[in-house]
Protein backbone atom coordinates (compact mmCIF):
# COMPACT_ATOMS: atom_id res chain seq x y z
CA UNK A 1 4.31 -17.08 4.36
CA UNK A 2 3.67 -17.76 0.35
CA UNK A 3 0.73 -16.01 0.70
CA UNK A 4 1.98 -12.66 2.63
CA UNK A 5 4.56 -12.77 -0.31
CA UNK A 6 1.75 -12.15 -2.72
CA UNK A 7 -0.19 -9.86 -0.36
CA UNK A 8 2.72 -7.51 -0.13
CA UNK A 9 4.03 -7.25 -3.78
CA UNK A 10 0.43 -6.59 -4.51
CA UNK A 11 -0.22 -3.62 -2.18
CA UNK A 12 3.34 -2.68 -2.84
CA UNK A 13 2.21 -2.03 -6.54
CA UNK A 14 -1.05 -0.88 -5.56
CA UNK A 15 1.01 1.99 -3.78
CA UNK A 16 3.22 2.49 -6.80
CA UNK A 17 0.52 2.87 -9.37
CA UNK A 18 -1.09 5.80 -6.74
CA UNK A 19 2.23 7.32 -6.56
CA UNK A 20 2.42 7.24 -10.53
CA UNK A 21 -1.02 8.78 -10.71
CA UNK A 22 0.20 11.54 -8.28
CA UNK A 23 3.21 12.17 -10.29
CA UNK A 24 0.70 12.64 -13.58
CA UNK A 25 -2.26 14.97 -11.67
CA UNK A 26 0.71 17.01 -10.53
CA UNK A 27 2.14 17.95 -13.81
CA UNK A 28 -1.17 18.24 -15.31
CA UNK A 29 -2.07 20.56 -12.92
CA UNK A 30 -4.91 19.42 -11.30
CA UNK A 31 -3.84 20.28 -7.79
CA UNK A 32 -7.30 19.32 -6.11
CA UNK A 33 -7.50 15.86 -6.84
CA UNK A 34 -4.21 15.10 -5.21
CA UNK A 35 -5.85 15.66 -1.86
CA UNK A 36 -7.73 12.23 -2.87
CA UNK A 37 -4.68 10.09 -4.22
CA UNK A 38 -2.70 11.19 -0.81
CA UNK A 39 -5.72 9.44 1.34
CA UNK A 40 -5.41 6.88 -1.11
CA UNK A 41 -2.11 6.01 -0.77
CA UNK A 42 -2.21 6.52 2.83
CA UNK A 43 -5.13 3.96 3.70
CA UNK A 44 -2.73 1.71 1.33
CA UNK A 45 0.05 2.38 3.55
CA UNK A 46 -1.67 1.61 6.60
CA UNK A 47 -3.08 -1.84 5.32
CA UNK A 48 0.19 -2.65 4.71
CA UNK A 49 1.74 -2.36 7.86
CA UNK A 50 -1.49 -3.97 9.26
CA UNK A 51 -0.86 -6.68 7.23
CA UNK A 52 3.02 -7.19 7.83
CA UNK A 53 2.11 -7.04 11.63
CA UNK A 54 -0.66 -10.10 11.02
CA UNK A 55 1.24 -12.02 9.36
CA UNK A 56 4.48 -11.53 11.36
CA UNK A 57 2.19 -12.84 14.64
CA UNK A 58 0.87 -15.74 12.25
CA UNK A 59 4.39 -16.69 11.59
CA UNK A 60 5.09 -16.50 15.15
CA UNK A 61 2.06 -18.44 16.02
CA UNK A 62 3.09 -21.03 13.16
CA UNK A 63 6.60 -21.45 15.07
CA UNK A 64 5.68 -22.30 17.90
């Protein structure tokens, strides 16, 4: 599980730093690149919970 550990805190920041360049575009005003940081963040969002449920099963696997 060492290794989801490290998998997670890393997209977890990936997702932060998108957020953070969300936050910036939006006060800058440059409303039409957000469209591209939301898909971003999104596709980072789904490869995390792809990844929890993988290595939740490996764990399980592991267990047994």
């Amino acid at each position: 599980m060492r290794m989801a550990w490290w998998i997670f805190i890393s997209l977890i920041a990936v997702q932060i730093i998108l957020v953070q360049y969300m936050v910036e575009e939006f006060l800058a005003g440059h409303f039409e690149t957000l469209y591209y940081y939301v898909i971003a963040l999104g596709f980072m969002f789904v490869t995390t919970i792809i990844s929890y449920i993988f290595f939740r099963r490996v764990d399980r696997v592991m267990d047994q």
